[in-house]
Protein backbone atom coordinates (compact mmCIF):
# COMPACT_ATOMS: atom_id res chain seq x y z
CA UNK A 1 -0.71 -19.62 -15.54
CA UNK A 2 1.57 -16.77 -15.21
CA UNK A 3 0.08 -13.33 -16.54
CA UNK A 4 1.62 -10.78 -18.69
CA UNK A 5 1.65 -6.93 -18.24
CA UNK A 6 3.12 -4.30 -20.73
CA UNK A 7 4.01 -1.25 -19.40
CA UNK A 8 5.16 1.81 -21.35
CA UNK A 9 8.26 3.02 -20.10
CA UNK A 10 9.52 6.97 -21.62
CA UNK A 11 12.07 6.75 -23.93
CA UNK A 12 15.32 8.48 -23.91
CA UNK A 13 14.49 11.11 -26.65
CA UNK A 14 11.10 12.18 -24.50
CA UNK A 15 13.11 12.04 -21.61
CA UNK A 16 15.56 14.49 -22.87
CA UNK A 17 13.18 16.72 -24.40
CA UNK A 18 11.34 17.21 -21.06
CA UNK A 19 14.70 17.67 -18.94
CA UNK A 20 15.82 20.19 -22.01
CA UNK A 21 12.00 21.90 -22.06
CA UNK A 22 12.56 22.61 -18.25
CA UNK A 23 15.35 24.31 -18.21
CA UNK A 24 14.73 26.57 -21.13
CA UNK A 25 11.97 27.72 -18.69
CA UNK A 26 13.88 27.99 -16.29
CA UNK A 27 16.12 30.27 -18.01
CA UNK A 28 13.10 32.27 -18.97
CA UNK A 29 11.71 32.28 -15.53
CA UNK A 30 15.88 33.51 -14.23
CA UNK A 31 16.08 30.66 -12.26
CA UNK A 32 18.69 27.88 -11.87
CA UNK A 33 17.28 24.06 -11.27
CA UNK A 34 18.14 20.76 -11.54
CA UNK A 35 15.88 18.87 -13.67
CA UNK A 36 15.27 14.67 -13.15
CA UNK A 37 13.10 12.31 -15.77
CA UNK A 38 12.34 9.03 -14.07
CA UNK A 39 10.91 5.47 -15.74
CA UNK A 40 7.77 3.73 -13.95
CA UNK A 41 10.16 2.18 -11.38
CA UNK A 42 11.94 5.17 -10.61
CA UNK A 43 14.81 4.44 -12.63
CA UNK A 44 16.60 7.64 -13.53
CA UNK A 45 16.18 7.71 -17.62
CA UNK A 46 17.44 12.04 -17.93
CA UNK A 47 18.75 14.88 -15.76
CA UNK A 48 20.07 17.92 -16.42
CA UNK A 49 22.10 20.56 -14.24
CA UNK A 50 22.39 24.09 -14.93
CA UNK A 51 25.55 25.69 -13.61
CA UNK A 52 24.78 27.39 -10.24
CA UNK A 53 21.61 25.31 -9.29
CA UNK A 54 21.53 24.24 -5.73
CA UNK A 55 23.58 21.04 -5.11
CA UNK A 56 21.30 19.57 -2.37
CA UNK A 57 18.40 20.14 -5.07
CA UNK A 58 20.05 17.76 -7.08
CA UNK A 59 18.39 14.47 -4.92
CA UNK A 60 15.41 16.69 -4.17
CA UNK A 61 14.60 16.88 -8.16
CA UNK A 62 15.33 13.21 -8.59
CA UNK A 63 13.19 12.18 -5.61
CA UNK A 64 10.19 14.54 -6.85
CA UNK A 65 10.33 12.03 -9.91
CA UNK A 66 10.45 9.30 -8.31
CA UNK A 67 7.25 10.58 -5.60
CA UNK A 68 5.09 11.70 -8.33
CA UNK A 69 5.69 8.36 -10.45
CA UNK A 70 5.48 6.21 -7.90
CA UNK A 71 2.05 7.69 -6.23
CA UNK A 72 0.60 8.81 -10.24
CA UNK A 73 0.44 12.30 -8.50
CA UNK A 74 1.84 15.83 -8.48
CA UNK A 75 3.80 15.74 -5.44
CA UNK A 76 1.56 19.89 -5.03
CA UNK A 77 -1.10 17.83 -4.08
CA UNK A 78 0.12 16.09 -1.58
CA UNK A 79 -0.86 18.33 1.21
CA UNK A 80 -4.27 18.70 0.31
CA UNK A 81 -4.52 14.98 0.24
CA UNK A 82 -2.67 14.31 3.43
CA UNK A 83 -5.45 15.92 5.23
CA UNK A 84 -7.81 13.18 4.37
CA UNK A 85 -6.07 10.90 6.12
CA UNK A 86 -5.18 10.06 10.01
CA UNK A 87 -2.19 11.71 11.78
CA UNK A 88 -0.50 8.51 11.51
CA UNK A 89 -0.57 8.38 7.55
CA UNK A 90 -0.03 12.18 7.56
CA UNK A 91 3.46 12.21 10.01
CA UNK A 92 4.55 8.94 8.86
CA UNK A 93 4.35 8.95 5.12
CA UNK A 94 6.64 12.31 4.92
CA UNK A 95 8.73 10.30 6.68
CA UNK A 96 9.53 7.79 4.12
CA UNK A 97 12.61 7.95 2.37
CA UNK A 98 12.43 9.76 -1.13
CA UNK A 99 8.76 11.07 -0.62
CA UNK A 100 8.35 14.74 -1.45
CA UNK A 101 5.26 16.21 -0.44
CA UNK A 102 5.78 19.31 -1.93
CA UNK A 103 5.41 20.91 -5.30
CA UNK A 104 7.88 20.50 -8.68
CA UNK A 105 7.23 16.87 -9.17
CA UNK A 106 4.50 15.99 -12.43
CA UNK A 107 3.61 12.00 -13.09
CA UNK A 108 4.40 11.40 -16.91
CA UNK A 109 1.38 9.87 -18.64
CA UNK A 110 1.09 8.13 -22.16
CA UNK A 111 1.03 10.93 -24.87
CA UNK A 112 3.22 13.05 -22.61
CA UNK A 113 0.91 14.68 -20.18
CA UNK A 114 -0.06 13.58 -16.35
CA UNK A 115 -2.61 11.41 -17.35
CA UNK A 116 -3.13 8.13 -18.88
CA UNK A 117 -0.90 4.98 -18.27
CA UNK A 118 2.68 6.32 -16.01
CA UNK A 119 5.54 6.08 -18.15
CA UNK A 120 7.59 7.79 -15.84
CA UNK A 121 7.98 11.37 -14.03
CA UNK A 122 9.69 14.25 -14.13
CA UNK A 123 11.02 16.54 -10.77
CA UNK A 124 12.20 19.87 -10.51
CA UNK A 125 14.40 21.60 -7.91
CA UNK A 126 16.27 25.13 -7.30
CA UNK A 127 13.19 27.51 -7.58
CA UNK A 128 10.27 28.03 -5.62
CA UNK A 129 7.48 24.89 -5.55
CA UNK A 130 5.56 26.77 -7.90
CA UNK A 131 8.15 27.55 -10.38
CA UNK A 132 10.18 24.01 -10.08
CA UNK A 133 5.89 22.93 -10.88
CA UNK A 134 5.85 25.24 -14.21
CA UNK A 135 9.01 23.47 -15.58
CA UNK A 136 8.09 20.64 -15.09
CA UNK A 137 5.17 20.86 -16.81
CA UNK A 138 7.11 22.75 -19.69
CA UNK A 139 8.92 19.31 -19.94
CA UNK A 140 4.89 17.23 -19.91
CA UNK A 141 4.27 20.07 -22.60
CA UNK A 142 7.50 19.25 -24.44
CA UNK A 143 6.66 15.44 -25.05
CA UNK A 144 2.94 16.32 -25.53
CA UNK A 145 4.08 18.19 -28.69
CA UNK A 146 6.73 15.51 -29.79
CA UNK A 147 3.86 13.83 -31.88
């Protein structure tokens, strides 16, 4: 008998809101970054540019999305968590295409924040880890207050 299983997925208003949220603190913060919202299957749903961000950034900010919804985790944590693990997990799973084990990359929970069921992710690139990490969350903070 074949199971069902709903998922909630962001919608395209959240999606913009959190990609617009990110770069208005970015502006604040003088920095230039390109901004990616991602479904739960990594599916690109919103991204912004702002003129002068770094071009390579713009698959680094996509692929934060995807690594934090994929994993349910802030790819800042990664590091910490790597060291649990045996070398082998540690050098090989960096290795994997699209994984970012470094900051700017939030998991987007029901009710907008990092918790709760994934409904997609949001990555940041073109500042430093812990700046592309604040807009981000400006974006979680963005859909949190959407109601």
């Amino acid at each position: 008998m074949p199971v069902a299983h709903t998922q909630s997925v962001i919608g395209w208003e959240a999606a913009a809101t959190a990609a617009r949220a990110a770069v208005v603190h970015a502006e604040r913060l003088g920095i230039r970054i390109n901004v990616a919202v991602v479904d739960p299957g990594g599916t690109l749903a919103a991204f912004l540019r702002m003129p002068g961000a770094p071009l390579h950034s713009v698959d680094i900010a996509i692929d934060k999305a995807y690594t934090a919804v994929s994993f349910g985790l802030a790819t800042s944590q990664w590091h910490a968590v790597l060291q649990q693990h045996s070398a082998a997990v540690r050098e090989g799973l960096v290795l994997r295409p699209r994984f970012v084990g470094f900051g700017g990359g939030v998991p987007i929970g029901e009710g907008g924040g990092g918790d709760g069921q994934r409904m997609g992710g949001i990555g940041v690139s073109g500042g430093s880890e812990q700046q592309d990490e604040d807009c981000a969350r400006a974006g979680l903070a963005a859909i949190a207050s959407m109601g």
